[in-house]
PDB file of N, CA and C in Angstrom:
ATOM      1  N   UNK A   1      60.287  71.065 173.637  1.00  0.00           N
ATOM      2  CA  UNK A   1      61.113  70.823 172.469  1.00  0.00           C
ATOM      3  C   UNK A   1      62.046  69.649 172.733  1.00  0.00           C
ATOM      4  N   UNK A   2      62.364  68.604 171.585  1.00  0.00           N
ATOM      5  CA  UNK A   2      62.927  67.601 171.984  1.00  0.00           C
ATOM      6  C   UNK A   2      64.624  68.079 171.632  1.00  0.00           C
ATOM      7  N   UNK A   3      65.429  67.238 172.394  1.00  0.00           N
ATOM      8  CA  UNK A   3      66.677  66.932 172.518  1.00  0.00           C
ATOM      9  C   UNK A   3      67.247  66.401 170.360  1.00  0.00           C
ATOM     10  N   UNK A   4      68.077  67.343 170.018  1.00  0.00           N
ATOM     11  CA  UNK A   4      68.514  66.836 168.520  1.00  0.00           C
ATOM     12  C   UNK A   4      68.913  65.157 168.803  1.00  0.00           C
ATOM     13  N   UNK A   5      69.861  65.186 169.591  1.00  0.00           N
ATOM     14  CA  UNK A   5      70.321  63.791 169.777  1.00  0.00           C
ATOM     15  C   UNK A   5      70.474  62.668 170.607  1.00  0.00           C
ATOM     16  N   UNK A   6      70.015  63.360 171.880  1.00  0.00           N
ATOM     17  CA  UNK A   6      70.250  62.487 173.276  1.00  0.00           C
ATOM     18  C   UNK A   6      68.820  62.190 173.410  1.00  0.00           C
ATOM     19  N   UNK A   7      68.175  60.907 173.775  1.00  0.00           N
ATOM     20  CA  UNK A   7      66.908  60.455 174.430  1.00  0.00           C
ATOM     21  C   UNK A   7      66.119  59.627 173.809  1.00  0.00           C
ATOM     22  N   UNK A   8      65.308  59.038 174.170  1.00  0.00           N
ATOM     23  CA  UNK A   8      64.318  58.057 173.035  1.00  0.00           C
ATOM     24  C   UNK A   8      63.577  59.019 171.950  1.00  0.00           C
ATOM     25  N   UNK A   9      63.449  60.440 172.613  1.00  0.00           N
ATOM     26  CA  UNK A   9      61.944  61.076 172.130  1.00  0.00           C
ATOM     27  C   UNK A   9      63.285  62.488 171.872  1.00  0.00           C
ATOM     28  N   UNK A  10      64.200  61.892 171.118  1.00  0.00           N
ATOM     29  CA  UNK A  10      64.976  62.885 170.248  1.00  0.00           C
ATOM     30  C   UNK A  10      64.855  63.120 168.707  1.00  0.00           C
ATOM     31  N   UNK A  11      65.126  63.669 167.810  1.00  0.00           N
ATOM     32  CA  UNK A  11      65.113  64.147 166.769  1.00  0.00           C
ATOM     33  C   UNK A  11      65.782  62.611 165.828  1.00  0.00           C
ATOM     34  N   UNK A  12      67.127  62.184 166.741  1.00  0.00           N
ATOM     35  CA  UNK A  12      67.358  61.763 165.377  1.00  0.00           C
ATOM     36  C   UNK A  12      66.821  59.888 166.204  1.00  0.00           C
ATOM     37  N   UNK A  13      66.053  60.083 167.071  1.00  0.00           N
ATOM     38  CA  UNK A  13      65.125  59.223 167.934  1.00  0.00           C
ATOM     39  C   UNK A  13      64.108  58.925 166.809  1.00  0.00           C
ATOM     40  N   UNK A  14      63.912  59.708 166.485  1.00  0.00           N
ATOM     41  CA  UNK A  14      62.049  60.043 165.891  1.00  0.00           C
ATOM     42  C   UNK A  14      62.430  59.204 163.980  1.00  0.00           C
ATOM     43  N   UNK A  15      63.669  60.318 163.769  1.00  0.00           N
ATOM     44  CA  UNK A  15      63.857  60.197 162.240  1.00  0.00           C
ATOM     45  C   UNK A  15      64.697  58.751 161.934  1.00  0.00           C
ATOM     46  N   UNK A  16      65.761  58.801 162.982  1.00  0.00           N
ATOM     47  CA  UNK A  16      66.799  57.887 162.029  1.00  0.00           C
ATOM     48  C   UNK A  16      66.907  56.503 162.921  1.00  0.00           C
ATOM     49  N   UNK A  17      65.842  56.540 164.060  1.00  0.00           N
ATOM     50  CA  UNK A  17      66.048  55.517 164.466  1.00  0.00           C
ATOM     51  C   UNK A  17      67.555  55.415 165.613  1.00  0.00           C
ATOM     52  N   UNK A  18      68.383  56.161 165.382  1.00  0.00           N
ATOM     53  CA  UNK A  18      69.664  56.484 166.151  1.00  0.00           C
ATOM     54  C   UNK A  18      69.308  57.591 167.382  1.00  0.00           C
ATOM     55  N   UNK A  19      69.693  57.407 168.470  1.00  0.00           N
ATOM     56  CA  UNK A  19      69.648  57.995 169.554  1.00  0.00           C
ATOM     57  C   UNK A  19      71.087  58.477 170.440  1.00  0.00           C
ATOM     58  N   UNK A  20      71.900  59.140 171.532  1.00  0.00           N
ATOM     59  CA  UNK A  20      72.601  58.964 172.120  1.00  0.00           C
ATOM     60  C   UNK A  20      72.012  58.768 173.275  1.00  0.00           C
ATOM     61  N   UNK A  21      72.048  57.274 174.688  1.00  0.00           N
ATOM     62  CA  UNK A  21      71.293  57.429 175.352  1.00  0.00           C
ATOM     63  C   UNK A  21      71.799  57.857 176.563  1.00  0.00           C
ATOM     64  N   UNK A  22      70.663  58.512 177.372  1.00  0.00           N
ATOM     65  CA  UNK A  22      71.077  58.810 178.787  1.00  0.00           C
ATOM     66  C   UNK A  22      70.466  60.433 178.873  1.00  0.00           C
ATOM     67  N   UNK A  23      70.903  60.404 179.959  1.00  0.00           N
ATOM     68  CA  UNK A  23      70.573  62.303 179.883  1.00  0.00           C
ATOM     69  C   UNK A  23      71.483  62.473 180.277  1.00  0.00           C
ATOM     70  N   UNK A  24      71.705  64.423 180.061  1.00  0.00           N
ATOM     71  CA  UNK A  24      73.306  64.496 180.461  1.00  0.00           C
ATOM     72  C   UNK A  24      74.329  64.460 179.781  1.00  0.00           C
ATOM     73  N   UNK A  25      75.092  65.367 179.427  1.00  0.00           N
ATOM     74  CA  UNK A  25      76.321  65.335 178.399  1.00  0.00           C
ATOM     75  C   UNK A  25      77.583  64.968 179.820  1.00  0.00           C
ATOM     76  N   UNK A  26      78.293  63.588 179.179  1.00  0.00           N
ATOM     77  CA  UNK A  26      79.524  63.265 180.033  1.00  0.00           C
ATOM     78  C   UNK A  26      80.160  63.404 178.812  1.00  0.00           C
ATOM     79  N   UNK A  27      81.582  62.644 178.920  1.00  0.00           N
ATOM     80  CA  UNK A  27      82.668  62.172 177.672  1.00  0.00           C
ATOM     81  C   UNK A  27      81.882  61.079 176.860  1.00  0.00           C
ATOM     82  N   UNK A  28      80.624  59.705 178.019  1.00  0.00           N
ATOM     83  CA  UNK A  28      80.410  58.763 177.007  1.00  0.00           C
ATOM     84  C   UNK A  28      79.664  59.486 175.910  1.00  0.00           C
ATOM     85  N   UNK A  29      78.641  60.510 176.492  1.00  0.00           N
ATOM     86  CA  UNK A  29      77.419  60.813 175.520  1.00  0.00           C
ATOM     87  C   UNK A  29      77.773  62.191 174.413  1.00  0.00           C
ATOM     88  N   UNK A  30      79.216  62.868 175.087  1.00  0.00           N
ATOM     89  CA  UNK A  30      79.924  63.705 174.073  1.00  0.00           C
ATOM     90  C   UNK A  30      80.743  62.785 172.601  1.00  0.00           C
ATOM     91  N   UNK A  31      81.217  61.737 173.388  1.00  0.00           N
ATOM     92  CA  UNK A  31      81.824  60.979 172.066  1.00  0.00           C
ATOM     93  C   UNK A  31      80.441  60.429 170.803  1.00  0.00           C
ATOM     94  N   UNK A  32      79.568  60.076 171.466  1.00  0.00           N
ATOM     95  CA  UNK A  32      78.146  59.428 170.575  1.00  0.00           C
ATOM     96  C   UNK A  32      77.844  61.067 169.900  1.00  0.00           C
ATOM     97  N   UNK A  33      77.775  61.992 170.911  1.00  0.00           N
ATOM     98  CA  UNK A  33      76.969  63.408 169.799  1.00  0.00           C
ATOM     99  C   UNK A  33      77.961  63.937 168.501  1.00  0.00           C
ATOM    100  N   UNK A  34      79.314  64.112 169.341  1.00  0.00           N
ATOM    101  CA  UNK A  34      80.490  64.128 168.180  1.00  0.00           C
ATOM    102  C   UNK A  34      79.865  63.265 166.841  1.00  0.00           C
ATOM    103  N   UNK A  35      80.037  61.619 167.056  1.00  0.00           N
ATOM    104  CA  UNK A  35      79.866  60.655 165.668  1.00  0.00           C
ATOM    105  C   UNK A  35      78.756  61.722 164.959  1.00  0.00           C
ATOM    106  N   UNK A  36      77.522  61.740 166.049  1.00  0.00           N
ATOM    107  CA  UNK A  36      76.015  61.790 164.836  1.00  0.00           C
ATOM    108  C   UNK A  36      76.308  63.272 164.381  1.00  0.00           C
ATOM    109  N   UNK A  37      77.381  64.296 164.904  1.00  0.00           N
ATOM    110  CA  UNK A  37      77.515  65.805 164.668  1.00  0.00           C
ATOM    111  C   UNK A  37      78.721  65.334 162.892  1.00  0.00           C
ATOM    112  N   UNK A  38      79.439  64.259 163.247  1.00  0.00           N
ATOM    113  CA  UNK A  38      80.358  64.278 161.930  1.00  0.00           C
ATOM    114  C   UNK A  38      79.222  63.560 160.514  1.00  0.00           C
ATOM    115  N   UNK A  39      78.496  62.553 161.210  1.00  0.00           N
ATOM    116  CA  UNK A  39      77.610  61.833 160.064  1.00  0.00           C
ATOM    117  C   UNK A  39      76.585  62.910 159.819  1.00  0.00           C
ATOM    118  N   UNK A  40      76.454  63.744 160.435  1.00  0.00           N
ATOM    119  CA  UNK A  40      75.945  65.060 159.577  1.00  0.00           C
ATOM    120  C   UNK A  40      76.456  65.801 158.671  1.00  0.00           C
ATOM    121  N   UNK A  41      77.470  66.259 159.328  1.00  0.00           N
ATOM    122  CA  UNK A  41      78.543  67.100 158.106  1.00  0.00           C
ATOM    123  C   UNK A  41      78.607  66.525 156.679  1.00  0.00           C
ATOM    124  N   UNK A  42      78.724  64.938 156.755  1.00  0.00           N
ATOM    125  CA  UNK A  42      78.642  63.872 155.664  1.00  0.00           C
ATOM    126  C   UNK A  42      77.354  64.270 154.931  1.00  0.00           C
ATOM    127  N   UNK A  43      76.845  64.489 155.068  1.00  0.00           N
ATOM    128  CA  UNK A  43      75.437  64.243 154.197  1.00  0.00           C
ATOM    129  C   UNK A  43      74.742  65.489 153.967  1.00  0.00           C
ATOM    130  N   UNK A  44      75.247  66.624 155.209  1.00  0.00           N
ATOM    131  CA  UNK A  44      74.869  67.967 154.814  1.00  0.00           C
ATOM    132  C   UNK A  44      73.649  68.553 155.275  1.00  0.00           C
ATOM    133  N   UNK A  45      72.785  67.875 156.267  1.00  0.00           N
ATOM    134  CA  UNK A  45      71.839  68.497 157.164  1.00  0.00           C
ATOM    135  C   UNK A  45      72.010  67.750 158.574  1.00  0.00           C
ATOM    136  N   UNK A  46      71.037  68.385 159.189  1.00  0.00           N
ATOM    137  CA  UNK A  46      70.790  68.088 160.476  1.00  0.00           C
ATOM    138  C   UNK A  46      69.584  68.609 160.531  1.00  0.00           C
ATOM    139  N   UNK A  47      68.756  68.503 162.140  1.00  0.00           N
ATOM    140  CA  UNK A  47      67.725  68.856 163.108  1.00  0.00           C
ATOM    141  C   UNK A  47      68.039  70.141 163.534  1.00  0.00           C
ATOM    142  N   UNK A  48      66.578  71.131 163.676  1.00  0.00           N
ATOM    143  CA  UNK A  48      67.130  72.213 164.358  1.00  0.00           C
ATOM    144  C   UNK A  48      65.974  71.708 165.889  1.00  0.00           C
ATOM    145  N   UNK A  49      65.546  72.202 167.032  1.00  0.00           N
ATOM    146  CA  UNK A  49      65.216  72.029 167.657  1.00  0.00           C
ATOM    147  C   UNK A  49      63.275  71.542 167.308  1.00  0.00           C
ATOM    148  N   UNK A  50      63.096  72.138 166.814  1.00  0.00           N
ATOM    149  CA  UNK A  50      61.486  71.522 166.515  1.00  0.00           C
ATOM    150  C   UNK A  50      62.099  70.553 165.126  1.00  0.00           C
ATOM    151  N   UNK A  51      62.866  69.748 165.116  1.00  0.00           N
ATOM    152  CA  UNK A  51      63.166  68.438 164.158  1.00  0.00           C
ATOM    153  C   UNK A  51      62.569  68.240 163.193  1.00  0.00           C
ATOM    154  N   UNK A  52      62.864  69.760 162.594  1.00  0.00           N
ATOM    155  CA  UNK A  52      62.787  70.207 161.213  1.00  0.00           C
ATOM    156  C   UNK A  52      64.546  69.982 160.323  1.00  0.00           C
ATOM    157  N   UNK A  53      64.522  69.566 159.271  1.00  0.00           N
ATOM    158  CA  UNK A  53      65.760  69.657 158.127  1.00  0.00           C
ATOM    159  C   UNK A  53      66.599  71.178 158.295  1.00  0.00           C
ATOM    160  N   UNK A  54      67.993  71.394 158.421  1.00  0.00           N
ATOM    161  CA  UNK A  54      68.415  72.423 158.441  1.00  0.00           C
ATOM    162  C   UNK A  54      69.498  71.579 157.844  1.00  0.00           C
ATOM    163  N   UNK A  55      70.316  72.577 157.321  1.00  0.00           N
ATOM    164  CA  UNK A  55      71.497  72.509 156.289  1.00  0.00           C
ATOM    165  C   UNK A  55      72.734  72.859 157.416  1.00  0.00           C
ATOM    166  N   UNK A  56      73.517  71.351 157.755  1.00  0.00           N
ATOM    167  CA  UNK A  56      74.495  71.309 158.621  1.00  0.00           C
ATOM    168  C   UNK A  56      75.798  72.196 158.028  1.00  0.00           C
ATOM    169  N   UNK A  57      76.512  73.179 158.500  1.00  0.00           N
ATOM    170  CA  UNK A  57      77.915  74.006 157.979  1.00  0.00           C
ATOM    171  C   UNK A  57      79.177  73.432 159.183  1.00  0.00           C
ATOM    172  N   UNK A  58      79.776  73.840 158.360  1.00  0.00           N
ATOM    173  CA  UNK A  58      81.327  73.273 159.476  1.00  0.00           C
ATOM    174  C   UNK A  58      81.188  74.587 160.790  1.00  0.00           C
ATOM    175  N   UNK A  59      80.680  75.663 160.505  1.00  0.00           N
ATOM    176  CA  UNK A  59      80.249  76.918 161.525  1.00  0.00           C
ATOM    177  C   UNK A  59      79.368  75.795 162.528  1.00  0.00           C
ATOM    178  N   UNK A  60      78.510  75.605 162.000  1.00  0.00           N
ATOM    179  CA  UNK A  60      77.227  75.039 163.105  1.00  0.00           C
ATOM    180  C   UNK A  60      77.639  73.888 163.530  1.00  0.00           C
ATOM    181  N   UNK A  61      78.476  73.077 163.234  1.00  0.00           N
ATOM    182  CA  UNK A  61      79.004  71.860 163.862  1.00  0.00           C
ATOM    183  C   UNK A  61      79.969  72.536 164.561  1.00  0.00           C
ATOM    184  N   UNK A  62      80.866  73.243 164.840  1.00  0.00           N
ATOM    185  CA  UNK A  62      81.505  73.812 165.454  1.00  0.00           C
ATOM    186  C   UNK A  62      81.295  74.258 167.011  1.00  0.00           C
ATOM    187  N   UNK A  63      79.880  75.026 166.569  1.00  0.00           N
ATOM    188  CA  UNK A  63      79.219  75.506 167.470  1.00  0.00           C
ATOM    189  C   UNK A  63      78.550  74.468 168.378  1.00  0.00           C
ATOM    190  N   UNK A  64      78.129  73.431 167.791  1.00  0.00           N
ATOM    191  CA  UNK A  64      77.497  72.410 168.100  1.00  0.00           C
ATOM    192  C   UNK A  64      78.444  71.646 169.397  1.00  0.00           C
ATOM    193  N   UNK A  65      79.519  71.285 168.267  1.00  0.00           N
ATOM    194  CA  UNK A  65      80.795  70.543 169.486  1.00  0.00           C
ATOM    195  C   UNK A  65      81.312  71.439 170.654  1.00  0.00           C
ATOM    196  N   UNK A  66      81.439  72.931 170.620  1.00  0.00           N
ATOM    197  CA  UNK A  66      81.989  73.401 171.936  1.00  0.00           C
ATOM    198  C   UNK A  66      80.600  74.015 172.412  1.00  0.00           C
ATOM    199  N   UNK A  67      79.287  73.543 172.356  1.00  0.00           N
ATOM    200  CA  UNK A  67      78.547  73.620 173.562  1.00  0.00           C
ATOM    201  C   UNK A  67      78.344  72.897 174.373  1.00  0.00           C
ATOM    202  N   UNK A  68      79.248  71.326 174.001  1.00  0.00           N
ATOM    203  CA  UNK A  68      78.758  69.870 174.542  1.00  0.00           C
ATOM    204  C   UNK A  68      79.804  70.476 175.534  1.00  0.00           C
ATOM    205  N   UNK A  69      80.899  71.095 175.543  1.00  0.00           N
ATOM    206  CA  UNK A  69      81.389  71.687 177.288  1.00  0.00           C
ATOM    207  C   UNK A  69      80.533  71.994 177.962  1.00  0.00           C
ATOM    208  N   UNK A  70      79.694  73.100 177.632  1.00  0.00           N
ATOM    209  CA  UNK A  70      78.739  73.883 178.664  1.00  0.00           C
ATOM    210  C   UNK A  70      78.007  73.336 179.373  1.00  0.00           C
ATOM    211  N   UNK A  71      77.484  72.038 178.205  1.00  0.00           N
ATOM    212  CA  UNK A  71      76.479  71.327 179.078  1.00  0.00           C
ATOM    213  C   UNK A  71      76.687  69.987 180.132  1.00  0.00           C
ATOM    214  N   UNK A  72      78.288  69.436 179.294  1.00  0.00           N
ATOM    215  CA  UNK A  72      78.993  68.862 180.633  1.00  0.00           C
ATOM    216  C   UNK A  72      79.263  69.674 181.452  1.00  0.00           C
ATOM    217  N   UNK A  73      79.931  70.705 181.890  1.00  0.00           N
ATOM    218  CA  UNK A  73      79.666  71.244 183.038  1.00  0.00           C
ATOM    219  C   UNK A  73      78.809  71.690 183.639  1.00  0.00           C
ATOM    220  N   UNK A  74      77.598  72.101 183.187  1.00  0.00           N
ATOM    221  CA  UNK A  74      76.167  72.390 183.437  1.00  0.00           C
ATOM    222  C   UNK A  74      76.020  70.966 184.068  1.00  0.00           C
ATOM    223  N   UNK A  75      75.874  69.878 183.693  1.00  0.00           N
ATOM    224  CA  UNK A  75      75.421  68.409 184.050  1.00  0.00           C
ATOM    225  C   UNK A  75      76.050  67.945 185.031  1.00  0.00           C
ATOM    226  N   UNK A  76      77.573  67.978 184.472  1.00  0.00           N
ATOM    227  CA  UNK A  76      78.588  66.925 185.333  1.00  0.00           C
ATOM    228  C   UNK A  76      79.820  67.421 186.260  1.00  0.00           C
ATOM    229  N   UNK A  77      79.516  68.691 186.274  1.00  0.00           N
ATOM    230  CA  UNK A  77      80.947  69.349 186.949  1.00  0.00           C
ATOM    231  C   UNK A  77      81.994  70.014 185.756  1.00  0.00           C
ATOM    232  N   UNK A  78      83.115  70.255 186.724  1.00  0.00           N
ATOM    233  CA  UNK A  78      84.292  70.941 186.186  1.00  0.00           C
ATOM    234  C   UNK A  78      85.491  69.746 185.395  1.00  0.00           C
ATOM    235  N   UNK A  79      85.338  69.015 186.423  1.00  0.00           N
ATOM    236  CA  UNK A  79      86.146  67.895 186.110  1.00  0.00           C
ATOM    237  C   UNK A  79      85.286  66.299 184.697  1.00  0.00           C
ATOM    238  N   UNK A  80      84.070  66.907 184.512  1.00  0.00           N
ATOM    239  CA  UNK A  80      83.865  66.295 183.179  1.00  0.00           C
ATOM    240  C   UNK A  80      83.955  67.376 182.329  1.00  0.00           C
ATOM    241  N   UNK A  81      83.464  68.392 182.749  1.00  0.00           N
ATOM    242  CA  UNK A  81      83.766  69.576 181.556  1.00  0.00           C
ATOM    243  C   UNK A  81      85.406  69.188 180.516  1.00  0.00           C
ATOM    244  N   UNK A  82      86.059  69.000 181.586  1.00  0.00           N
ATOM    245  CA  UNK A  82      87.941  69.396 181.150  1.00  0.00           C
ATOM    246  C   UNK A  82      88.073  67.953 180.362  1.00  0.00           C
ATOM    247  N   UNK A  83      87.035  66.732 180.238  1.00  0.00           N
ATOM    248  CA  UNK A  83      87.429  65.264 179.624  1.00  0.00           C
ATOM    249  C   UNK A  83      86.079  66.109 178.640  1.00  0.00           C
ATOM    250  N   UNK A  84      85.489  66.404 178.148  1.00  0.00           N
ATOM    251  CA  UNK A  84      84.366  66.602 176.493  1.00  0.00           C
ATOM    252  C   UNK A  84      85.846  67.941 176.312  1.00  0.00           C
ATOM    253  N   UNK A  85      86.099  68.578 176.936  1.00  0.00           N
ATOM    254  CA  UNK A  85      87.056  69.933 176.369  1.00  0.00           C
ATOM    255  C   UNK A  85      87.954  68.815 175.287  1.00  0.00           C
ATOM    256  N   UNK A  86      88.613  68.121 176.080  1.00  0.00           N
ATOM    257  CA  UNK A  86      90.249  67.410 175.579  1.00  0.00           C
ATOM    258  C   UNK A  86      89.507  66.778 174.363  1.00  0.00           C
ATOM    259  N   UNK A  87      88.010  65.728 174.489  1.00  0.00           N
ATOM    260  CA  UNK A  87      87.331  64.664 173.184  1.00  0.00           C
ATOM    261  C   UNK A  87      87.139  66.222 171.983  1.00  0.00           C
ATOM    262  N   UNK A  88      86.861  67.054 172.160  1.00  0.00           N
ATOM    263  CA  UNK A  88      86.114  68.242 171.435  1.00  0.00           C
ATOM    264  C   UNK A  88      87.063  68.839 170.999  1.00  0.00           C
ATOM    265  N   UNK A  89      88.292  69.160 171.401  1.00  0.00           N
ATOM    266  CA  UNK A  89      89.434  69.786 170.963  1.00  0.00           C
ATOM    267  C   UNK A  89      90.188  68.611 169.829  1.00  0.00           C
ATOM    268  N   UNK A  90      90.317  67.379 170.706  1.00  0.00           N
ATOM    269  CA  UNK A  90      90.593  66.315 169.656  1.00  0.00           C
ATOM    270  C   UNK A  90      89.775  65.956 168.304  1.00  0.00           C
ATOM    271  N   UNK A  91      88.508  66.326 168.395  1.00  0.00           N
ATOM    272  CA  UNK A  91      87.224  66.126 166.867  1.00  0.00           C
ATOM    273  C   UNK A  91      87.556  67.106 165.866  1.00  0.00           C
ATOM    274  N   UNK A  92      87.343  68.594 166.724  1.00  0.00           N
ATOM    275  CA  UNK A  92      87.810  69.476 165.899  1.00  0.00           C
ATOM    276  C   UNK A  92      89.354  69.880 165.036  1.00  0.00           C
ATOM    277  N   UNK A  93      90.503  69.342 166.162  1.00  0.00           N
ATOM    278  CA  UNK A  93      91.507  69.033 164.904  1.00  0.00           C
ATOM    279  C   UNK A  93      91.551  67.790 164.015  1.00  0.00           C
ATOM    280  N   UNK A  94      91.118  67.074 164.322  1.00  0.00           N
ATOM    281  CA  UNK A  94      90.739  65.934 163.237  1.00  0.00           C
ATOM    282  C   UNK A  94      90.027  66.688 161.996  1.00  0.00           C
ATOM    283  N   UNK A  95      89.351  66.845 162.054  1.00  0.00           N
ATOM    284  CA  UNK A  95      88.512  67.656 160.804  1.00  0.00           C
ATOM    285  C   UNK A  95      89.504  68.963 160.862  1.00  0.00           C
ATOM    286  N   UNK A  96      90.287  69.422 160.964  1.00  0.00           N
ATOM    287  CA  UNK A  96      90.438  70.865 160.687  1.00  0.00           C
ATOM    288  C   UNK A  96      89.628  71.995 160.834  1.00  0.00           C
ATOM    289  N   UNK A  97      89.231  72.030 161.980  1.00  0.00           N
ATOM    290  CA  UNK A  97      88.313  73.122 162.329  1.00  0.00           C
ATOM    291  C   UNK A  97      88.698  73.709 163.769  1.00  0.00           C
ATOM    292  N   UNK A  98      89.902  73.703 163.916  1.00  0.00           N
ATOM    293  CA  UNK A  98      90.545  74.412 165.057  1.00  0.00           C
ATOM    294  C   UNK A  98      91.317  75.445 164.945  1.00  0.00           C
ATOM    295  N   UNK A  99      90.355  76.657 164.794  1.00  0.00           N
ATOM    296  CA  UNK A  99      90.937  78.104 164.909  1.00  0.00           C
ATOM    297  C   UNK A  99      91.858  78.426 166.242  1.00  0.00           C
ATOM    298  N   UNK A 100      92.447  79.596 166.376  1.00  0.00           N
ATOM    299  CA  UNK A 100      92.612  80.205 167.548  1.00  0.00           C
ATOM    300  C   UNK A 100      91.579  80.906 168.623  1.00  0.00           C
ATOM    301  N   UNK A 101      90.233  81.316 167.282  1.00  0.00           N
ATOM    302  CA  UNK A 101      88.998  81.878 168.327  1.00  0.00           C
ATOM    303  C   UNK A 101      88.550  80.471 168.869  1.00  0.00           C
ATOM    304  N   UNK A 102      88.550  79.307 168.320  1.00  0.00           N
ATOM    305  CA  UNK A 102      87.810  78.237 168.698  1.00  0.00           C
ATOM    306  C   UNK A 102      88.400  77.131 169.778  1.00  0.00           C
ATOM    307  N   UNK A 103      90.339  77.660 169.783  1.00  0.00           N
ATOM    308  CA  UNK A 103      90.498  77.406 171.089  1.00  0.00           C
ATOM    309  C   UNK A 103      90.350  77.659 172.014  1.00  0.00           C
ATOM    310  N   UNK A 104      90.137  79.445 172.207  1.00  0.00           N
ATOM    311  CA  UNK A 104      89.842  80.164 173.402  1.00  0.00           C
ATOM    312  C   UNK A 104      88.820  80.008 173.427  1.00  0.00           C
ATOM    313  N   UNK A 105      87.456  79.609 173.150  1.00  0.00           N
ATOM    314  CA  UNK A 105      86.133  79.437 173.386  1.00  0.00           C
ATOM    315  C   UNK A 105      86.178  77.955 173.928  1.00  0.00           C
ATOM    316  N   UNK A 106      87.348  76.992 173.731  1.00  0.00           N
ATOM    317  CA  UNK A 106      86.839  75.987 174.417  1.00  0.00           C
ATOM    318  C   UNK A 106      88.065  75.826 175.717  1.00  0.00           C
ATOM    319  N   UNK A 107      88.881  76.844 175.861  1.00  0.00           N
ATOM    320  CA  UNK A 107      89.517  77.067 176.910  1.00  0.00           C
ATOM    321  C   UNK A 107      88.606  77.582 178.386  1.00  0.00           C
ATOM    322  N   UNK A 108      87.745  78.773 177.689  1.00  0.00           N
ATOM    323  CA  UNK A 108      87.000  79.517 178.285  1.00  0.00           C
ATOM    324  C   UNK A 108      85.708  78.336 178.896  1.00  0.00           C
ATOM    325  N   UNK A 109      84.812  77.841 177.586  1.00  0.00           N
ATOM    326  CA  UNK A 109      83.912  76.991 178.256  1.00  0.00           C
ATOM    327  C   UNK A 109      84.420  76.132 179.563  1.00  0.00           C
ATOM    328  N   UNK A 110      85.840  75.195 179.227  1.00  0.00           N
ATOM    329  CA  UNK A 110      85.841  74.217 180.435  1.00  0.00           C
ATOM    330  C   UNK A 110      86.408  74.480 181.534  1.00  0.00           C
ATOM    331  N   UNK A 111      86.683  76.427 181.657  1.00  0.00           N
ATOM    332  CA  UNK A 111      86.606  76.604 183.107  1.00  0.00           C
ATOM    333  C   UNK A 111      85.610  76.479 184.088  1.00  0.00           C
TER     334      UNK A 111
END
């Protein structure tokens, strides 16, 4: 299954011609997934993993932005985890989508 947004042979690789490149979620490739996660919200779909059309919600972008912790720390350590936490905490109050459950979930992820 391809990558929604990171790689040549990604989803929005295939469709829109737009890619984030590299492998690996750091801060550079969390700030690029953030943009293509907000120019979704804009228009109201996205990719689900077989890069099929799904109907983007402020829930699923949500979800979307505090997994890019997991997978910086999965990728890059503790200490990139805590720089996508601070970019991801900063996206989500920009848009207004910073609950109290959605701080402790991204408190929790970038331990």
């Amino acid at each position: 299954m391809p990558n929604v947004y990171q790689g040549e042979d990604s989803c929005w690789a295939r469709h829109e011609r737009v890619h984030v490149p590299g492998s690996g979620v750091d801060a550079r490739a969390a700030r690029g997934i953030l943009r293509l996660i907000e120019a979704e919200l804009r228009r109201g779909w996205t990719y689900d993993r077989q890069c099929r059309r799904i109907r983007m919600t402020p829930t699923l972008a949500k979800k979307r932005a505090v997994y890019l912790i997991a997978l910086a720390k999965k990728h890059r350590g503790a200490a990139e985890a805590e720089r996508v936490a601070e970019l991801v905490y900063g996206w989500l109050e920009r848009h207004r989508m910073l609950s109290n459950a959605v701080r402790r979930k991204i408190a929790l992820a970038a331990r």
